[in-house]
Protein backbone atom coordinates (compact mmCIF):
# COMPACT_ATOMS: atom_id res chain seq x y z
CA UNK A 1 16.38 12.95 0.35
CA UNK A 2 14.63 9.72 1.47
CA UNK A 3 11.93 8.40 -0.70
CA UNK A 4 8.78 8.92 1.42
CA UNK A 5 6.19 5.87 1.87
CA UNK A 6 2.94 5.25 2.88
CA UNK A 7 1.80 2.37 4.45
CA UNK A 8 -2.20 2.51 4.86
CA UNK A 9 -3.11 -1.26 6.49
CA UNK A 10 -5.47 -1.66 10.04
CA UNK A 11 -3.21 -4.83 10.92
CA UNK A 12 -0.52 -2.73 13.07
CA UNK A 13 1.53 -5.83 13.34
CA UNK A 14 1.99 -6.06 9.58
CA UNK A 15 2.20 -2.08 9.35
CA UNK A 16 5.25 -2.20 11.84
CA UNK A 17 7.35 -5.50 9.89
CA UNK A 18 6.71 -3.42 6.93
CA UNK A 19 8.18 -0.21 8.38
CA UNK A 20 10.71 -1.74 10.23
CA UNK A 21 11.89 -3.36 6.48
CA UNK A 22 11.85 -0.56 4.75
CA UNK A 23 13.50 1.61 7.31
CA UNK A 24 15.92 -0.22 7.23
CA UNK A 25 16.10 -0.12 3.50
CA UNK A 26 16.44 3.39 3.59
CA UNK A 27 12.83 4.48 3.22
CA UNK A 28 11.31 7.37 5.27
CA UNK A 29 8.28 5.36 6.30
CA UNK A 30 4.71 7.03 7.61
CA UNK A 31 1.35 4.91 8.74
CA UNK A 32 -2.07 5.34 8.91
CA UNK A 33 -4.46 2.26 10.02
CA UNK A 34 -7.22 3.78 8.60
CA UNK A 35 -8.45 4.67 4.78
CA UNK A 36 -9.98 8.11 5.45
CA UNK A 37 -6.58 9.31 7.66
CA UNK A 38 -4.23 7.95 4.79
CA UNK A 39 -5.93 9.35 1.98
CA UNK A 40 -5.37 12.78 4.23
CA UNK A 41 -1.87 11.99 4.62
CA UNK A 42 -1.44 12.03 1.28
CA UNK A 43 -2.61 15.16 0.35
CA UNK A 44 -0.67 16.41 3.69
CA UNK A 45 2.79 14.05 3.67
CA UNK A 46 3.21 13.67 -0.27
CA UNK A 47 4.35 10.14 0.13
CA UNK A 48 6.21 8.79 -2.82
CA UNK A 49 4.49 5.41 -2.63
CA UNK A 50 1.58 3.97 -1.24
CA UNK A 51 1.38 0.50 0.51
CA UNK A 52 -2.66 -0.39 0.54
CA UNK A 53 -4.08 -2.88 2.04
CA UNK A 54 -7.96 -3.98 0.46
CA UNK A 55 -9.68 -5.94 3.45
CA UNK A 56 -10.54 -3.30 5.91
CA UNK A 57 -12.85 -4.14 9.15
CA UNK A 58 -15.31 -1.39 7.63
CA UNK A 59 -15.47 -3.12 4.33
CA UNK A 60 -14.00 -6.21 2.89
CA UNK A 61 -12.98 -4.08 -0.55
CA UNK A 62 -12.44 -0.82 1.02
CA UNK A 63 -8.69 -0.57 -0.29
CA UNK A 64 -10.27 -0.80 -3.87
CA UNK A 65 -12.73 2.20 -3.11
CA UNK A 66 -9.43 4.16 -1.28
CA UNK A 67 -6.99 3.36 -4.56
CA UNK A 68 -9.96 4.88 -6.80
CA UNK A 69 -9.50 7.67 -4.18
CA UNK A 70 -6.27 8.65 -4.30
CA UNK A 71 -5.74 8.03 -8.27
CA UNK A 72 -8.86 11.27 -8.11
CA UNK A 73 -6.07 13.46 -5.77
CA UNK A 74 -2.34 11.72 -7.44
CA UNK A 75 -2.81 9.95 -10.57
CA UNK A 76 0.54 9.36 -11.05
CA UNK A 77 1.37 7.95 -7.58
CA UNK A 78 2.23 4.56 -7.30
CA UNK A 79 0.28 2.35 -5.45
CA UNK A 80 0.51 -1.27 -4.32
CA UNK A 81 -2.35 -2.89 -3.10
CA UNK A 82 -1.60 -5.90 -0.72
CA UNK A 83 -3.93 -8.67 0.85
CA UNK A 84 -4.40 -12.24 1.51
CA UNK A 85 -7.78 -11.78 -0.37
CA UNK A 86 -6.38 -14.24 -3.46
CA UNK A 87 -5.23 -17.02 -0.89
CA UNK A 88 -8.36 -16.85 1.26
CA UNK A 89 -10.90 -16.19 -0.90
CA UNK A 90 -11.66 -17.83 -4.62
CA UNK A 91 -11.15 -14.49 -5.85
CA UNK A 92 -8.22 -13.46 -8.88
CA UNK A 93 -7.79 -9.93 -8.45
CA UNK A 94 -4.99 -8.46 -10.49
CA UNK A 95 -3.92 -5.18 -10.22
CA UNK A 96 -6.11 -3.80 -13.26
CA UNK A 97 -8.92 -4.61 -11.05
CA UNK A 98 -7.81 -2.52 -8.40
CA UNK A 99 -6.08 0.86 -10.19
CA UNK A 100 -2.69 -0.36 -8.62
CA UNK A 101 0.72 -0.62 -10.60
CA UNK A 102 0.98 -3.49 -8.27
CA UNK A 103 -0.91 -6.05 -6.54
CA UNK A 104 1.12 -8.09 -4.14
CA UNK A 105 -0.60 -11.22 -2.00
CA UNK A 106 0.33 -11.41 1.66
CA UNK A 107 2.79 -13.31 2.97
CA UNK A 108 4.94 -11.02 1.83
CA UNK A 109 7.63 -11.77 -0.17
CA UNK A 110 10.22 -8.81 1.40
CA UNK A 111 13.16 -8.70 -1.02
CA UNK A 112 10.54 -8.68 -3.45
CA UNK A 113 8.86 -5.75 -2.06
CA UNK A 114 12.07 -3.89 -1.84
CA UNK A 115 12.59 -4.67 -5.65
CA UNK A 116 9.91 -3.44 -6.42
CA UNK A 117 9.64 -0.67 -4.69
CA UNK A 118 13.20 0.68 -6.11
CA UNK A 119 11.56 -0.39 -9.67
CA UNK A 120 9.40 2.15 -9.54
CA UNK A 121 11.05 5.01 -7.60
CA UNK A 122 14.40 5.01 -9.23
C-alpha cells in the first residue's frame, strides 16, 4: 500500500510540481488549496503526511493556526510546514515554532523532500 500524502498549499502551481514529484516517487498524493478542506481531509483521507504551507491569502500565519489544528485531531502525524516566509520576510521560524517535525523554506529542495519524507515514513 502507497503511503498517502497531503498536500494543503493555495499556490496550485506549487501543489501540482509537488504531486507530480511525489507521484512519481511512489506516493499516493491528495490536495486541498484550502486550510478548512484539508484539515477535513484528514479526518476523511487519513493521509500519512501532511505538506503545509503557512502564508495563506486569508492570513499570513494561517498554516501555523491549521498545524495547531490537526496536532488537536492526529498528534502523531507528521507534518511539514513549507514557505518562503524565512527568505522574504526577517522572520526565523523553526519548526518548534510551528508544531511541525519539519520546516522546509521554498524553493524546494526535491531530493531533499523525498529524503525526508521516506525518513519519517519508513
Amino acid at each position: 500500500m502507497k503511503n498517502k500524502i497531503l498536500i494543503i498549499d493555495d499556490d496550485e502551481d506549487i501543489a501540482d510540481n509537488i504531486q507530480a514529484l511525489l507521484s512519481f516517487e511512489g506516493f499516493e498524493v491528495i490536495k486541498s488549496f484550502h486550510v478548512d478542506e484539508g484539515i477535513k481531509k484528514i479526518e476523511d483521507e487519513k493521509p500519512d503526511l501532511v505538506l503545509l504551507d503557512i502564508m495563506f491569502p486569508e492570513g499570513k500565519t494561517l498554516g501555523f493556526e491549521a498545524a495547531i489544528e490537526i496536532k488537536k485531531v492526529r498528534p502523531k502525524l507528521p507534518i511539514f510546514a513549507f514557505s518562503a516566509i524565512n527568505r522574504d520576510y526577517a522572520f526565523d521560524f523553526q519548526k518548534e515554532d510551528a508544531h511541525v517535525e519539519e520546516f522546509i523554506v521554498k524553493p524546494i529542495d526535491s531530493k531533499n523532500l523525498v529524503n525526508l519524507i521516506n525518513k519519517y515514513l519508513k
